[in-house]
Protein backbone atom coordinates (compact mmCIF):
# COMPACT_ATOMS: atom_id res chain seq x y z
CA UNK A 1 -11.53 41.89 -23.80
CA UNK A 2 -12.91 39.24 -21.42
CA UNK A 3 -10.56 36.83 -19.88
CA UNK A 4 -10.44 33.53 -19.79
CA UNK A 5 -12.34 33.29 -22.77
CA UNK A 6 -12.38 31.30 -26.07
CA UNK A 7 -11.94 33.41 -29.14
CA UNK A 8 -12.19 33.76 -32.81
CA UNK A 9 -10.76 36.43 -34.80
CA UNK A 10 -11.44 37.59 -38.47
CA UNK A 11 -8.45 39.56 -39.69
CA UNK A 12 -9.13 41.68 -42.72
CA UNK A 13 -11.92 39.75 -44.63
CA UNK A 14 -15.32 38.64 -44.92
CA UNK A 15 -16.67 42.71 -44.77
CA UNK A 16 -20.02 42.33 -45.84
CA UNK A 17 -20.90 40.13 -43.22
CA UNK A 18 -22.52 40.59 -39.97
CA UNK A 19 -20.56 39.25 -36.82
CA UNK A 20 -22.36 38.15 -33.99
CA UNK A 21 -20.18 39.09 -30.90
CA UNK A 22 -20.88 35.68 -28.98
CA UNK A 23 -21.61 31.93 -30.55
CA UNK A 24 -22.78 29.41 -28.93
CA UNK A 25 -21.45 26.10 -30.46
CA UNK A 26 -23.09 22.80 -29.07
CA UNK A 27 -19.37 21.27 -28.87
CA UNK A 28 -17.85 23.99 -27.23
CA UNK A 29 -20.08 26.47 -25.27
CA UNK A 30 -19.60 30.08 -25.71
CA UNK A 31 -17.00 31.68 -28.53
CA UNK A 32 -16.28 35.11 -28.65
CA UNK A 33 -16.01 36.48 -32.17
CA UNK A 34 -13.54 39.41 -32.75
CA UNK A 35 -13.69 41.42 -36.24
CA UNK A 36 -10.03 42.67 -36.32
CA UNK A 37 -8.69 45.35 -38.85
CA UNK A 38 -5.16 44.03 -40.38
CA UNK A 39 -3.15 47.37 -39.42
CA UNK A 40 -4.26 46.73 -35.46
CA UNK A 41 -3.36 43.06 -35.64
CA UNK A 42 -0.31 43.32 -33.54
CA UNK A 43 -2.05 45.25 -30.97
CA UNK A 44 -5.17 42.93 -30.54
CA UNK A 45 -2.60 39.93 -30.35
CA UNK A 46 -1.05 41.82 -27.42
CA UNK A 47 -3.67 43.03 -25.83
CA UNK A 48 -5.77 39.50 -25.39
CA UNK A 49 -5.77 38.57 -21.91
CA UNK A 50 -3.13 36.41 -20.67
CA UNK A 51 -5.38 33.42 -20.04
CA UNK A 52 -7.88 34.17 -23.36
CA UNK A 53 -6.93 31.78 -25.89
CA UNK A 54 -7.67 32.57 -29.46
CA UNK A 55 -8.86 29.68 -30.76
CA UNK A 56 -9.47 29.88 -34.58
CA UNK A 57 -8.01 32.91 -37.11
CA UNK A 58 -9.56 33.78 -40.65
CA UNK A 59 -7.57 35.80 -42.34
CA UNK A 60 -7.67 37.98 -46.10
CA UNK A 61 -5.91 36.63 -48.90
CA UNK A 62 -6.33 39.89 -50.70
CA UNK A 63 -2.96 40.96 -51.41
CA UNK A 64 -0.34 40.31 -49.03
CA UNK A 65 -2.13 40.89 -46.00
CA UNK A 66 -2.67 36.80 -44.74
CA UNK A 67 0.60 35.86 -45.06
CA UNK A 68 1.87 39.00 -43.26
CA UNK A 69 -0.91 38.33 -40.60
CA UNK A 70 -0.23 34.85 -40.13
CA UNK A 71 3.52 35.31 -40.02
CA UNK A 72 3.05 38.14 -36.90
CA UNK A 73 0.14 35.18 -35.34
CA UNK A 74 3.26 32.81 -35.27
CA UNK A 75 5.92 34.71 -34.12
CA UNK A 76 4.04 34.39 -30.50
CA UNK A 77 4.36 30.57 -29.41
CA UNK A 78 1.73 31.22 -27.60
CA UNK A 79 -0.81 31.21 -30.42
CA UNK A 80 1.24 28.04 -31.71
CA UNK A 81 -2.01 26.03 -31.95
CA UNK A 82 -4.05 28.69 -33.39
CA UNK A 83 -5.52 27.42 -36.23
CA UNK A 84 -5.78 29.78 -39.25
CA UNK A 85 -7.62 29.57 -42.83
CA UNK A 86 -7.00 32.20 -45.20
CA UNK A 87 -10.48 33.55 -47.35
CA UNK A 88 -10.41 34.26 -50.54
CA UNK A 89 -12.81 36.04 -52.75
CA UNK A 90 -13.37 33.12 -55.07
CA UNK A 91 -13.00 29.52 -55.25
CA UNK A 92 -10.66 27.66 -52.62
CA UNK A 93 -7.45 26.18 -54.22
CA UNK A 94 -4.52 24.69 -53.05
CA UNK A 95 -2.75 25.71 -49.68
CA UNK A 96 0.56 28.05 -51.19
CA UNK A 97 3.73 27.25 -49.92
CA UNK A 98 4.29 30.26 -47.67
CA UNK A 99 0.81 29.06 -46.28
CA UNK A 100 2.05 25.39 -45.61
CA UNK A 101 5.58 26.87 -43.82
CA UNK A 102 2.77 29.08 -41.47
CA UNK A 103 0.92 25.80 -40.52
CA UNK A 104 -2.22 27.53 -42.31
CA UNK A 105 -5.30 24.54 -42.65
CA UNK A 106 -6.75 25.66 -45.79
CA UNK A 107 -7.78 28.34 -48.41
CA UNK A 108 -11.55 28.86 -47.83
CA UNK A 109 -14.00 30.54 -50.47
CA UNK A 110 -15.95 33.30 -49.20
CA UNK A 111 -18.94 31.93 -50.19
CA UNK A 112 -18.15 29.05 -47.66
CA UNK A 113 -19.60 31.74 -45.30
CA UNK A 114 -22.96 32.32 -46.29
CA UNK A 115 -26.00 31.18 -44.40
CA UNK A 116 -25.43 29.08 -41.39
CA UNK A 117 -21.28 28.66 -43.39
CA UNK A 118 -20.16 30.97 -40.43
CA UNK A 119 -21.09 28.66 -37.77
CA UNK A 120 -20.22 25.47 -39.59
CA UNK A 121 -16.28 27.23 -40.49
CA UNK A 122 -15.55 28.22 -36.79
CA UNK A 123 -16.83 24.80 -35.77
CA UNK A 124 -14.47 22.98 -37.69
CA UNK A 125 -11.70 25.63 -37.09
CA UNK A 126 -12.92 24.97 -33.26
CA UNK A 127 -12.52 20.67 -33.56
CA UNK A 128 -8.88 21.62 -35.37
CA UNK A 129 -7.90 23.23 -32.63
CA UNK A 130 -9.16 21.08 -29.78
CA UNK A 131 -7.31 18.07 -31.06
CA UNK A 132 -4.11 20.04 -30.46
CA UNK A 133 -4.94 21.58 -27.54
CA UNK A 134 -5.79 17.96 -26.07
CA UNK A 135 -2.01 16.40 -26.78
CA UNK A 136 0.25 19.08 -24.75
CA UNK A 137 3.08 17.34 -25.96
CA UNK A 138 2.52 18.27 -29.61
CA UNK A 139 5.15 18.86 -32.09
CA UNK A 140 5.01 20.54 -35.56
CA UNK A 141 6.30 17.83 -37.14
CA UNK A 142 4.81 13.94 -36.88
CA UNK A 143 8.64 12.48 -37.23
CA UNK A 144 9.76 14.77 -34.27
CA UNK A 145 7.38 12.45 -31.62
CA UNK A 146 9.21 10.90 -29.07
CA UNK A 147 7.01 7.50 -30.53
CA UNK A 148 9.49 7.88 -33.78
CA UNK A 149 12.44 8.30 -31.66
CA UNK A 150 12.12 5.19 -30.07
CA UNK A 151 10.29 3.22 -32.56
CA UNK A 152 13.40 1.92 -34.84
CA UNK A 153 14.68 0.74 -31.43
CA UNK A 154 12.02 -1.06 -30.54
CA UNK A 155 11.25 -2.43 -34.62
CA UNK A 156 15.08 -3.88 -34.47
CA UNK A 157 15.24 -5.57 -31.17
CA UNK A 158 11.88 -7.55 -30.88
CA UNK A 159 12.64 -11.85 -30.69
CA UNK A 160 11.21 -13.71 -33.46
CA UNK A 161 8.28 -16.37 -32.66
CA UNK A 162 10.78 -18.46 -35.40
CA UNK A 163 13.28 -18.52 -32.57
CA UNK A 164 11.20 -20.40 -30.29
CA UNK A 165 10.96 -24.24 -30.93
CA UNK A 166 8.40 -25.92 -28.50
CA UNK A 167 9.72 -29.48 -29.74
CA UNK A 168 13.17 -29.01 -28.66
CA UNK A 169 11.13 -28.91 -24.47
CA UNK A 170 12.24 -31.76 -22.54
CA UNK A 171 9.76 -31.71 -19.70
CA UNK A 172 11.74 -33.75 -17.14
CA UNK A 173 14.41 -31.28 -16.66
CA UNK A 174 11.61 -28.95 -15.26
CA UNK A 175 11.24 -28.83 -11.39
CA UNK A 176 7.51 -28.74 -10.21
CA UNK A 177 7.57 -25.23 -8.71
CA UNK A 178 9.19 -23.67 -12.50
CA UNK A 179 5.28 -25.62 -14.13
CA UNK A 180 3.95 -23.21 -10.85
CA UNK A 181 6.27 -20.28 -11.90
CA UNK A 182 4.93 -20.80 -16.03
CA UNK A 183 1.51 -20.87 -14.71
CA UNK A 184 0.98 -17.59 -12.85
CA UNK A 185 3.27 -15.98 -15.21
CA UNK A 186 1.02 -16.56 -18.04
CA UNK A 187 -2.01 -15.83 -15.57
CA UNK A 188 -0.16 -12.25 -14.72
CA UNK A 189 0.75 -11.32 -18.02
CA UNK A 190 -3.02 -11.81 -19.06
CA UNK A 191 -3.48 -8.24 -16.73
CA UNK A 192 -1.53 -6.43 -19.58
CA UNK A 193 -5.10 -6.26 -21.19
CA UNK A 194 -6.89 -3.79 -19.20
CA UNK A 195 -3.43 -1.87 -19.08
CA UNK A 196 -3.34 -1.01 -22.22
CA UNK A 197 -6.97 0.13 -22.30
CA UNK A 198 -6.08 2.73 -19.32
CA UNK A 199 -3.56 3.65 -21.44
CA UNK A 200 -5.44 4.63 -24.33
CA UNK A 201 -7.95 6.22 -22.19
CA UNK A 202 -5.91 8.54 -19.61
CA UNK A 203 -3.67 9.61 -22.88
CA UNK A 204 -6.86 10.43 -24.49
CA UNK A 205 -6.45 13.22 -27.14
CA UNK A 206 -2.52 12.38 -26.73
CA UNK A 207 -0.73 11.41 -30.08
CA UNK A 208 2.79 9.93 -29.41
CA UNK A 209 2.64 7.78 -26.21
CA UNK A 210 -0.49 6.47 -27.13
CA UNK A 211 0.85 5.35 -30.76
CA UNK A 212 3.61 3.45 -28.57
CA UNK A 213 0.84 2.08 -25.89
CA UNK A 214 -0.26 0.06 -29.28
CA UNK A 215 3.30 -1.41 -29.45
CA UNK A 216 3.83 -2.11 -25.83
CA UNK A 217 0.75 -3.86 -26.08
CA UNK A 218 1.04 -6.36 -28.82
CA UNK A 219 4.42 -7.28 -27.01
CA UNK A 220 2.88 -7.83 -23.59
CA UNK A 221 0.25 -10.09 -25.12
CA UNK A 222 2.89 -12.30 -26.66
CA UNK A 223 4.57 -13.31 -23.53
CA UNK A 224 1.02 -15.06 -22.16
CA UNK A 225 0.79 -16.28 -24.99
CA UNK A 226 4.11 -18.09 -25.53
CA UNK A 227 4.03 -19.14 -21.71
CA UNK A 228 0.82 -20.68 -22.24
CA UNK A 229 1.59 -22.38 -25.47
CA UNK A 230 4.79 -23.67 -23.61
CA UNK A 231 2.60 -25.05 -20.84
CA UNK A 232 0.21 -26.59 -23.70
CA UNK A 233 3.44 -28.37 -24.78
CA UNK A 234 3.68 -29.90 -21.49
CA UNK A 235 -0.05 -30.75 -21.16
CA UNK A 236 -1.48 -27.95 -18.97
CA UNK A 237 -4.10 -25.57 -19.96
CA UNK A 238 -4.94 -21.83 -18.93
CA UNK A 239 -8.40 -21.50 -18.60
CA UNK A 240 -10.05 -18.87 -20.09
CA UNK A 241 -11.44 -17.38 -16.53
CA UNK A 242 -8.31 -15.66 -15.56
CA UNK A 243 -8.08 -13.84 -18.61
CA UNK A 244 -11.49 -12.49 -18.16
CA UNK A 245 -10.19 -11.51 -14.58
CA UNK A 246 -8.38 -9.46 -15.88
CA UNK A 247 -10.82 -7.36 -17.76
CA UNK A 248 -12.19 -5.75 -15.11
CA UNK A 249 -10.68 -2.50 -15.44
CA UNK A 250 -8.63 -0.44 -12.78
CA UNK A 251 -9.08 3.03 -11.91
CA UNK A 252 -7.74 5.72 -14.11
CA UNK A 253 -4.39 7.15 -12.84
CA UNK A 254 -4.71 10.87 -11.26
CA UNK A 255 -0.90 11.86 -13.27
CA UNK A 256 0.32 10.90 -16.59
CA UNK A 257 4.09 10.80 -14.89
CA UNK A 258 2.82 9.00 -11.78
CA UNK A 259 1.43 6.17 -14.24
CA UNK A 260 4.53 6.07 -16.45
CA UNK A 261 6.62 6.10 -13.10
CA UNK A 262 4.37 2.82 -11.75
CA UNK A 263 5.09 0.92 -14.58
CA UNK A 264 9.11 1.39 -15.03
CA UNK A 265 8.66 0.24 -11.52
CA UNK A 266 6.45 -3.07 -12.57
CA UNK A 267 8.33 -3.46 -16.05
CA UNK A 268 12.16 -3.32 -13.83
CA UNK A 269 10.81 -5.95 -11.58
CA UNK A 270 8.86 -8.41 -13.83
CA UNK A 271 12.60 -7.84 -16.13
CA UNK A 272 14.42 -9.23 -12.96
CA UNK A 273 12.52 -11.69 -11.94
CA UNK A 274 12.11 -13.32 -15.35
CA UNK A 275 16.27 -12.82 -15.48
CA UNK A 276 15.91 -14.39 -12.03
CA UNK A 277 14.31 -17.42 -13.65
CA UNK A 278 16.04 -17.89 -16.27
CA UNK A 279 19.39 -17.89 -14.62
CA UNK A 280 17.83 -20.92 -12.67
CA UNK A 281 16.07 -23.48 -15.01
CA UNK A 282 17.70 -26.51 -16.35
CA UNK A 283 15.26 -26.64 -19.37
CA UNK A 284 16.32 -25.03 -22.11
CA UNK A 285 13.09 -23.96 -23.90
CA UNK A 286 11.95 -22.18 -21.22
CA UNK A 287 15.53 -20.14 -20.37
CA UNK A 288 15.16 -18.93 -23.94
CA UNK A 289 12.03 -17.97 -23.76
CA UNK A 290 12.49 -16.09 -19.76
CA UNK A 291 15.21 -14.46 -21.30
CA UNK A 292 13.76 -12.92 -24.14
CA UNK A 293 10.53 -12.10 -22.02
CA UNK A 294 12.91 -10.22 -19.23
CA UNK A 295 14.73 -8.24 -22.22
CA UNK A 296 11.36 -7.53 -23.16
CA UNK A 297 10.50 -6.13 -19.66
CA UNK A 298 13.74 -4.52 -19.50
CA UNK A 299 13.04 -2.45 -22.91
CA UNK A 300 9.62 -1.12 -21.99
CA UNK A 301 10.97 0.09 -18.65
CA UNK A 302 13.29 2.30 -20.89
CA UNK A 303 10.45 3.39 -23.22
CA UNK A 304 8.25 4.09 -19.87
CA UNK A 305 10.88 6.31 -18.63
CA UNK A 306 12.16 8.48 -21.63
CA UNK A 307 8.06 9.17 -22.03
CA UNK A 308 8.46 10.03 -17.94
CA UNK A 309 11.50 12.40 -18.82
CA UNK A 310 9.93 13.91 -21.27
CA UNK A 311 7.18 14.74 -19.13
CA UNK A 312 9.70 15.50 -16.05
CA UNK A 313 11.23 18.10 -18.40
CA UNK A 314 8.29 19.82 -19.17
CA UNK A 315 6.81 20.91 -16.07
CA UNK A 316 8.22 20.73 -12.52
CA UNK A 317 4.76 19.30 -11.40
CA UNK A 318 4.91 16.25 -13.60
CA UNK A 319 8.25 15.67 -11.63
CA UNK A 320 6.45 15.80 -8.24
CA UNK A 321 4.21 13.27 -9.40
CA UNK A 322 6.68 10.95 -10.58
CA UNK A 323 8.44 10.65 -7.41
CA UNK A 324 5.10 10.65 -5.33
CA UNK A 325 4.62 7.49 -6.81
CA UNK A 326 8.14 6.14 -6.68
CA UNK A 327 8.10 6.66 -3.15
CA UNK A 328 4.66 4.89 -2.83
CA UNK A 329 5.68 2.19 -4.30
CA UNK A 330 9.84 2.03 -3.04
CA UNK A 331 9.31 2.42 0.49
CA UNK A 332 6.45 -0.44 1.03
CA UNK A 333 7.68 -3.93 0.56
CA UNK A 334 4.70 -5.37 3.36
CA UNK A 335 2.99 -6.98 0.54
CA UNK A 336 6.00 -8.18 -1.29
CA UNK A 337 6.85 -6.18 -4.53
CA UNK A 338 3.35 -4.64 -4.28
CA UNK A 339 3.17 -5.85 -8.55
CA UNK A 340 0.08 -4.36 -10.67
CA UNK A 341 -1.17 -7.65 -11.05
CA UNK A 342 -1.53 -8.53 -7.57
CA UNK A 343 -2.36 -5.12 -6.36
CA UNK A 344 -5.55 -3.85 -8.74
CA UNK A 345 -6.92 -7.81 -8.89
CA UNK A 346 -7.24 -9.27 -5.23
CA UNK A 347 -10.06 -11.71 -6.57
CA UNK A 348 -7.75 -13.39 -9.22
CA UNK A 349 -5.87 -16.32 -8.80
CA UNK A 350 -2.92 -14.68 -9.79
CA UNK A 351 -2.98 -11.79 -7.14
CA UNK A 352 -1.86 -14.76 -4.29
CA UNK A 353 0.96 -16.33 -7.02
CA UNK A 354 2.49 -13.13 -7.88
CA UNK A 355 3.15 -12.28 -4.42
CA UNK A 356 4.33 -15.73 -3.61
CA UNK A 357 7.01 -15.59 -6.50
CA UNK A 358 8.26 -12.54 -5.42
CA UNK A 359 8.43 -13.98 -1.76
CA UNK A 360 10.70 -16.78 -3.28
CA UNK A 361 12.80 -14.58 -5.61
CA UNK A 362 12.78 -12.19 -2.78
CA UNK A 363 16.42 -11.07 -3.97
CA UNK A 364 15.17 -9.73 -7.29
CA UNK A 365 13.71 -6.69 -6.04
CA UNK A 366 16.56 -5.53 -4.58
CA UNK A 367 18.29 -5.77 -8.15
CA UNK A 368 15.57 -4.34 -9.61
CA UNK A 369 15.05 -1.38 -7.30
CA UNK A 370 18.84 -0.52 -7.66
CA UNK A 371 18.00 0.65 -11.39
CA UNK A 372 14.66 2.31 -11.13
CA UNK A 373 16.80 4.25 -8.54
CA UNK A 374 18.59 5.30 -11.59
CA UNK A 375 16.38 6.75 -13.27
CA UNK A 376 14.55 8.19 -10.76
CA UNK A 377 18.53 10.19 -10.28
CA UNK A 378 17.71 11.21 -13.82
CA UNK A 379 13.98 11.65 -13.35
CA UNK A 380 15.01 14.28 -10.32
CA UNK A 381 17.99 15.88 -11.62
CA UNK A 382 19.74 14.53 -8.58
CA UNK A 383 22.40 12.23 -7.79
CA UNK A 384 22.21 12.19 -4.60
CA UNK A 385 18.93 9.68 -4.84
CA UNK A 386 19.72 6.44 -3.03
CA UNK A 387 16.85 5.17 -1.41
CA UNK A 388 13.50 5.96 -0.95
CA UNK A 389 14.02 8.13 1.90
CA UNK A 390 15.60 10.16 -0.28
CA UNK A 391 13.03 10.58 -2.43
CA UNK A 392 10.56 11.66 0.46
CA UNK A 393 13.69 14.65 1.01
CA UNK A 394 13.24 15.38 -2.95
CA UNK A 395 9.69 15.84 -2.61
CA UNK A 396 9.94 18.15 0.06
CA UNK A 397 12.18 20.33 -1.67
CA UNK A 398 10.30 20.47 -4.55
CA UNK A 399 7.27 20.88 -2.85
């Protein structure tokens, strides 16, 4: 058999009908089409070409032949996302239980076949499979997504706008450089926007991050929000410009684990620095509202990083990446902390006030730094991580 090809097989049914050996689909190019006899199914699995990849299976219902089929199909991980529909000789009906357990799609009528039905089948069969082969983090089982994992965490520790009261602000405790601080946080946090678009676009085909990439977010929008209404509360007003600054969007990341790495590096500083702020202020509306805004920070850097691991865990390369960027951004402190929001939007206001903040809290990156550290130790699989010169003798090992 030809390698490197896509395939369809047809185990044991369907023998009145002619096969064509190659189909062209408009989706998917070129699909070879493999008539397979049940009693050589174990030999055809093992003879396909390591990098073939057999797409789509129809299998016989006739007697106990497609559950016996599909049941060899599965014992091979490899043909994990092989999607299967078992023919019958008359009407479909419901997927049996054995069928269900197999991960079969669905009972198809032979008649489904006739005319142009051949096409049409492996052309759904074909989309079925693609949107699994897509999300290489896939799991059987919806509930068994690291998105579920974390999501209860996430559902019981979000603050409540309720806890917020705007009247209780008494405006002359607040210095003029904390009204400076409000501003270009609200102005930064606006660049959460085009963030989660990226998101949604470089997980494209993805399932579980990008269901969490929803949640992250509808939290990140909040905290401009609540800034801003704070600062309304105190007679300033955002305009409307920076926000469309912020639209513009940024490059695409080349890595899925270099972009999650990037942003438990943003998410650990923007948590200290709010911490930072907090500690400081004399007004008590806005230390509530700092510290629930640098717990949020400090939660998504967690979230970023156990999606991180689980890519770390999966393939040594994903590691690589990871620390690539964690060196990139560790070992160059020339323009300040170097923050997303100053770094992809040098026309915006807010690129200039970001890095001045972090010139005047110049102490939180340190703080912050210390604990990416730690889970780049865990990211690695070594302890001996201290600094980012250690991370450059990781890389080298690795690579």
């Amino acid at each position: 058999m030809g390698t490197g090809t896509v395939r369809v097989a047809v185990a044991d049914c369907l023998p009145g009908t002619a096969l064509p050996e190659n189909l062209t689909l408009p989706r998917f190019g070129e699909i070879a089409v493999d008539r397979v006899e049940s009693d050589a199914f174990e030999q055809y699995l093992g003879d396909l070409a390591p990098d073939a990849e057999l797409a789509v299976l129809f299998a016989g219902s006739r007697g106990p032949s497609a559950p016996d089929l599909v049941r060899r199909l599965r014992a091979h991980a490899e043909f994990g996302k092989t999607r299967v529909y078992v023919v019958g000789t008359g009407p479909a009906g419901p997927v049996p239980p054995w069928a269900e357990a197999l991960d079969v799609e669905d009972v198809v009528a032979e008649s489904a076949f006739e005319g142009f039905g051949l096409t049409d089948r492996i052309d759904i069969g074909m989309r079925a499979n693609r949107s699994l082969v897509q999300d290489q983090l896939y799991t059987d089982f919806y509930l068994d997504m690291t998105y579920n994992k974390i999501f209860d965490w996430f559902e019981t520790t979000r603050w409540d706008w309720k806890e917020i009261d705007f009247r209780n602000i008494d405006a002359e405790l607040l210095g003029e450089d904390e009204v400076d601080y409000l501003t270009e946080a609200a102005i930064i946090e606006f660049g959460t926007l085009p963030g989660a678009h990226n998101f949604l676009r470089e997980w494209e085909g993805e399932t579980s991050f990008s269901s969490w990439a929803l949640m992250w977010g509808a939290e990140e929008a909040r905290h401009s929000l609540v800034q801003a209404r704070y600062l309304e509360n105190i007679g300033v007003r955002i305009r409307s410009k920076h926000a469309l600054y912020k639209r513009e969007p940024y490059p695409m990341g080349s890595s899925r684990a270099g972009t999650l790495m990037m942003n438990i590096i943003s998410e650990a500083r923007a948590s200290e620095l709010y911490h930072r702020l907090a500690a400081e202020t004399r007004e008590p509306v806005i230390k509530q509202i700092w510290k629930l805004l640098g717990r949020d920070e400090s939660r998504h850097a967690r979230a970023f990083y156990v999606f991180g691991q689980e890519l770390c865990d999966e393939r040594v390369e994903n590691r690589v990446e990871a620390l690539k960027m964690a060196y990139v951004w560790l070992a160059d402190r020339s323009e300040g902390l170097k923050h997303p929001a100053g770094h992809f939007y040098p026309h915006s206001t807010s690129a200039k006030g970001v890095r001045r903040i972090e010139t005047i809290q110049a102490g939180a990156t340190d703080a912050a730094d210390r604990k990416v550290l730690a889970m780049v130790r865990r990211l690695a699989d070594d302890d001996s991580i201290e600094s980012h010169r250690d991370i450059k003798r990781k890389l080298r090992s690795l690579v």
